[in-house]
C-alpha atoms as a PDB file:
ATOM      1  CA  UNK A   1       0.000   0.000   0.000  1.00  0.00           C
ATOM      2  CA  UNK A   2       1.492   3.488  -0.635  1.00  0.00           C
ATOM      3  CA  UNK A   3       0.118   5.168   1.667  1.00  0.00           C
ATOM      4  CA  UNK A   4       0.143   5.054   5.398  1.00  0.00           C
ATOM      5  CA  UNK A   5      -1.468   7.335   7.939  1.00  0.00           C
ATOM      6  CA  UNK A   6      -0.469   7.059  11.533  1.00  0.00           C
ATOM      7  CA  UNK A   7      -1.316   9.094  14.451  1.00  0.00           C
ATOM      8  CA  UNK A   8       0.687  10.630  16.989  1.00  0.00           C
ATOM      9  CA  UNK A   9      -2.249  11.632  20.002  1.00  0.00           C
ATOM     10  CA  UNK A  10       0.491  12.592  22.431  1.00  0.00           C
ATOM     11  CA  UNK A  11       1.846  15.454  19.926  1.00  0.00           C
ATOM     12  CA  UNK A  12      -1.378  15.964  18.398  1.00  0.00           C
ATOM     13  CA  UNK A  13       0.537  15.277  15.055  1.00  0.00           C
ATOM     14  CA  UNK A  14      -1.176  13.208  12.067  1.00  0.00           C
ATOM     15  CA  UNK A  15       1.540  11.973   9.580  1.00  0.00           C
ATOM     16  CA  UNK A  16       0.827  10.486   6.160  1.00  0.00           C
ATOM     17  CA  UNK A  17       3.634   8.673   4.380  1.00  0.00           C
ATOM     18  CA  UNK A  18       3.395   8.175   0.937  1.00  0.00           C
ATOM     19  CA  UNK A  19       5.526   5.316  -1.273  1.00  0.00           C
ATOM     20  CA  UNK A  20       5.913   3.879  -4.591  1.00  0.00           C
ATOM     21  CA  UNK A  21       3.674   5.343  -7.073  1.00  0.00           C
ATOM     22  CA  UNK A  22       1.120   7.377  -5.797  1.00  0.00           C
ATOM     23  CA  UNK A  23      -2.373   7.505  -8.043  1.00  0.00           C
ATOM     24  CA  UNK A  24      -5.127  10.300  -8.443  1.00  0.00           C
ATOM     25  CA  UNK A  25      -7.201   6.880  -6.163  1.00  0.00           C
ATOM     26  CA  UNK A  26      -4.310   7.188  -3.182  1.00  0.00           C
ATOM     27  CA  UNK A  27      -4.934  10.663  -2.291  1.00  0.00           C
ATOM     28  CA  UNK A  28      -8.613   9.940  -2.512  1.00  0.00           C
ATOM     29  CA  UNK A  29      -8.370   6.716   0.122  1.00  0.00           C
ATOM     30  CA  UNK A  30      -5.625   9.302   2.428  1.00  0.00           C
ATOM     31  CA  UNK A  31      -8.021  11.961   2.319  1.00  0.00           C
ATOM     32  CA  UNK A  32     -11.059   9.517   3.236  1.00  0.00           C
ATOM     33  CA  UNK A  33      -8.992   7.836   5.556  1.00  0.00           C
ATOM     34  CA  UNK A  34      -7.921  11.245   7.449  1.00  0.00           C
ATOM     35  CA  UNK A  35     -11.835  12.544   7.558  1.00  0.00           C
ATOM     36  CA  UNK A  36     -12.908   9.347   9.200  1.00  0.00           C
ATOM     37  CA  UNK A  37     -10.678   9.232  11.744  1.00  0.00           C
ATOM     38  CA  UNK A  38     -11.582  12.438  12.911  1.00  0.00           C
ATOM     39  CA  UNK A  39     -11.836  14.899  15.258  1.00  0.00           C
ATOM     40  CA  UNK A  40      -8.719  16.157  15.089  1.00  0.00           C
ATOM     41  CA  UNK A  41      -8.897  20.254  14.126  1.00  0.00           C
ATOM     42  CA  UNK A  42      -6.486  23.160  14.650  1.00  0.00           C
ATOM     43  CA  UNK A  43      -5.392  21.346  17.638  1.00  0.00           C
ATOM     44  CA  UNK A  44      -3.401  18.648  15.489  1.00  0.00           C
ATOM     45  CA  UNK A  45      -0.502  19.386  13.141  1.00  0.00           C
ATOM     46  CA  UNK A  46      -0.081  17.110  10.072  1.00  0.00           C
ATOM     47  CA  UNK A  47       2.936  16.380   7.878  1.00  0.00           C
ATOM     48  CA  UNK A  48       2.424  14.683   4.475  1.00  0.00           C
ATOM     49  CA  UNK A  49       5.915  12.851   3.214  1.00  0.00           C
ATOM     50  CA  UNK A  50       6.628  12.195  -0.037  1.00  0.00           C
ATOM     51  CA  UNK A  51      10.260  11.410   0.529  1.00  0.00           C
ATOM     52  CA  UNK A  52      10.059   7.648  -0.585  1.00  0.00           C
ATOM     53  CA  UNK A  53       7.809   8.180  -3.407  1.00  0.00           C
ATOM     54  CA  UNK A  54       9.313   6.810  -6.667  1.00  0.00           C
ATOM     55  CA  UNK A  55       6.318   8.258  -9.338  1.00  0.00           C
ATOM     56  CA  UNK A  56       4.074  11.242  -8.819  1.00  0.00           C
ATOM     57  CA  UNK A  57       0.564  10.337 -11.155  1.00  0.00           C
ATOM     58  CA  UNK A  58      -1.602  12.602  -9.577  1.00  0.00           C
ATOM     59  CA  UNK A  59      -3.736  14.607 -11.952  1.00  0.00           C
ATOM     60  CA  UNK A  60      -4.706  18.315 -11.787  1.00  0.00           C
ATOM     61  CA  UNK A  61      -7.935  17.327 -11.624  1.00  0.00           C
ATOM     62  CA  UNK A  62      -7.466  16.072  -8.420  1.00  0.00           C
ATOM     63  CA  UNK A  63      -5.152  18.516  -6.383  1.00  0.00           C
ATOM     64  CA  UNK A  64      -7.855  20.887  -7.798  1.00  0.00           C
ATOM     65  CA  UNK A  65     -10.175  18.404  -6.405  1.00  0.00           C
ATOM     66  CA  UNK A  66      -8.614  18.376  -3.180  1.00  0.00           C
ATOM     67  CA  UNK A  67      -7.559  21.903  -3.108  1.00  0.00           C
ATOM     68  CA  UNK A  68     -11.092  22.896  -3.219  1.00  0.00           C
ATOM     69  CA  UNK A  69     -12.317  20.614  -0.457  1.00  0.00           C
ATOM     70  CA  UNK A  70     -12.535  21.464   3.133  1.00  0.00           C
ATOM     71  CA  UNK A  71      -9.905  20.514   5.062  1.00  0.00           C
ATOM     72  CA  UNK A  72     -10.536  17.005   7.436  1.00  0.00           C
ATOM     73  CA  UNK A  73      -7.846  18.847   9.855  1.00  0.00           C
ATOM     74  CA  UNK A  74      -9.548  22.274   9.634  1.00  0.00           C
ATOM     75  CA  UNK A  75      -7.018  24.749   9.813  1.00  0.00           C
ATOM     76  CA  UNK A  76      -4.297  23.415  11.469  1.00  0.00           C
ATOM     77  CA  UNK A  77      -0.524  23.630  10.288  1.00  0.00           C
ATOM     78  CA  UNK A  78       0.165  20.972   7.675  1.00  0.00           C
ATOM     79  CA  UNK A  79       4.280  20.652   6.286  1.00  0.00           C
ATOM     80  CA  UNK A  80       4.632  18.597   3.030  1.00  0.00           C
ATOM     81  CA  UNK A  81       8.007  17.213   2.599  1.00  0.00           C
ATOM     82  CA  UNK A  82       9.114  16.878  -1.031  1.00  0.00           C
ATOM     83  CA  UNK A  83      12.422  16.193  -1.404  1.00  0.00           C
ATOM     84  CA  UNK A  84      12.041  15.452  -5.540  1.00  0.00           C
ATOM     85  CA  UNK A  85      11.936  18.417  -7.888  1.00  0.00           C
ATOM     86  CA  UNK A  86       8.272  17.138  -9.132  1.00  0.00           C
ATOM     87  CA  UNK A  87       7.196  16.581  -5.276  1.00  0.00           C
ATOM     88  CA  UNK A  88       8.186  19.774  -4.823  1.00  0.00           C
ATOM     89  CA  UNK A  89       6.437  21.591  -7.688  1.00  0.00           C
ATOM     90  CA  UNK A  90       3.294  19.455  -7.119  1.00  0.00           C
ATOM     91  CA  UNK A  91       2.953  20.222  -3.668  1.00  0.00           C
ATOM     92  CA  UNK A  92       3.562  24.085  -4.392  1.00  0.00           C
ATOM     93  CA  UNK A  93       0.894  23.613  -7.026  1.00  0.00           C
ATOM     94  CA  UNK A  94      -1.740  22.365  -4.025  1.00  0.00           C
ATOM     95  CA  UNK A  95      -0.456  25.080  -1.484  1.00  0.00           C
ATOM     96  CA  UNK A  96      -1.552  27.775  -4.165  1.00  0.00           C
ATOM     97  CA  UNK A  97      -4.676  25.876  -5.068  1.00  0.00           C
ATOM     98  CA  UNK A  98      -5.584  25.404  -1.174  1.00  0.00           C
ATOM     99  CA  UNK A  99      -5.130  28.833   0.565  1.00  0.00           C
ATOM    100  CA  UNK A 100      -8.507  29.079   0.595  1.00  0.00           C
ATOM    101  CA  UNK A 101      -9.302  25.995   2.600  1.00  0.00           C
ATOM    102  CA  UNK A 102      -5.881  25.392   4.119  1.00  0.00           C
ATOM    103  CA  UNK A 103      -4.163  28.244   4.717  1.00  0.00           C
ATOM    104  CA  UNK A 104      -1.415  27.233   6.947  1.00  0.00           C
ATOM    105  CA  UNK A 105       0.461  24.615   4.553  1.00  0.00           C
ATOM    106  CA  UNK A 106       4.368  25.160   4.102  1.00  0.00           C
ATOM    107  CA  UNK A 107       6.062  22.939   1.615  1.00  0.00           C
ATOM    108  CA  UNK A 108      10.165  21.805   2.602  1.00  0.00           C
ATOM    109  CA  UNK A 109      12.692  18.907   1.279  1.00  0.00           C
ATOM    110  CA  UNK A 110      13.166  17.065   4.750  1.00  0.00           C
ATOM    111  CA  UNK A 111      11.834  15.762   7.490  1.00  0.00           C
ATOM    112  CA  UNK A 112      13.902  17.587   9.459  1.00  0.00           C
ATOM    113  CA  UNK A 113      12.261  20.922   7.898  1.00  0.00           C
ATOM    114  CA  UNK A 114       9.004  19.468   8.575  1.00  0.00           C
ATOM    115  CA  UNK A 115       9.741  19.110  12.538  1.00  0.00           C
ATOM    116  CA  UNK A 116      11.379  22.462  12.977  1.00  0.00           C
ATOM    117  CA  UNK A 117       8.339  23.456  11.556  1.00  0.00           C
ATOM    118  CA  UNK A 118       6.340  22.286  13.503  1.00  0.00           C
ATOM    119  CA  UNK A 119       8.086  23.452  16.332  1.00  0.00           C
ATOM    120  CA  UNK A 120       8.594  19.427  17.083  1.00  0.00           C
ATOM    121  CA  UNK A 121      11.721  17.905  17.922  1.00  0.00           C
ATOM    122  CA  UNK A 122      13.003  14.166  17.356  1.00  0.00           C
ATOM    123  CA  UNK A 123      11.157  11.955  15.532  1.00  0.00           C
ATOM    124  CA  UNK A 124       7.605  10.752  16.145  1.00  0.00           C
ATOM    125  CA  UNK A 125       7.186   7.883  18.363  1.00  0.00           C
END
């Protein structure tokens, strides 16, 4: 599966990893996935990670999609690690498309970004 969401409670951190090649129908299940497991809210942070993805095949159509949807984490700060050029542009691409609905996304190329942050330090355990 190339995508894994796990939940930190004790930070108040959600943290999706993506892997392999990630599909228009991942980021549909992640996003499902995220809103069911709710409430989370402002109170929770989230990082998405695409540092061990190996093909981006997500169509416009659905970071647009996305983009346009509310947020399942409100307006809490989300950090998108994209350590690949096209990670990188894609993910700039949905921050654009999504300051309407999330407006406190910041895009970096580690996971060490992502924590700083975040204002969280170590790794999650």
């Amino acid at each position: 599966m190339p995508v894994n969401v796990s939940v930190d409670r004790n930070r108040k951190l959600v943290i999706t990893t993506y892997s392999g090649d990630v599909t228009d129908a991942d980021v549909a299940r992640q996003v499902s996935h995220i809103r069911e497991q709710a409430p989370y809210g402002p109170a929770y942070c989230a990082i998405t990670d695409f540092t061990q993805v190996t093909q981006f095949n997500i169509s416009s159509s659905e970071i647009r999609s996305v983009a346009n949807s509310e947020s399942p984490l409100g307006e809490a700060q989300m950090v998108m690690v994209a350590p690949s050029d096209v990670a990188f542009g894609t993910s700039r691409m949905f921050q654009a498309l999504a300051s309407r609905t999330r407006p406190n996304i910041t895009v970096v190329r580690t996971l060490a970004e992502a924590y700083a942050a975040l204002g969280i330090d170590g790794i999650v355990q």
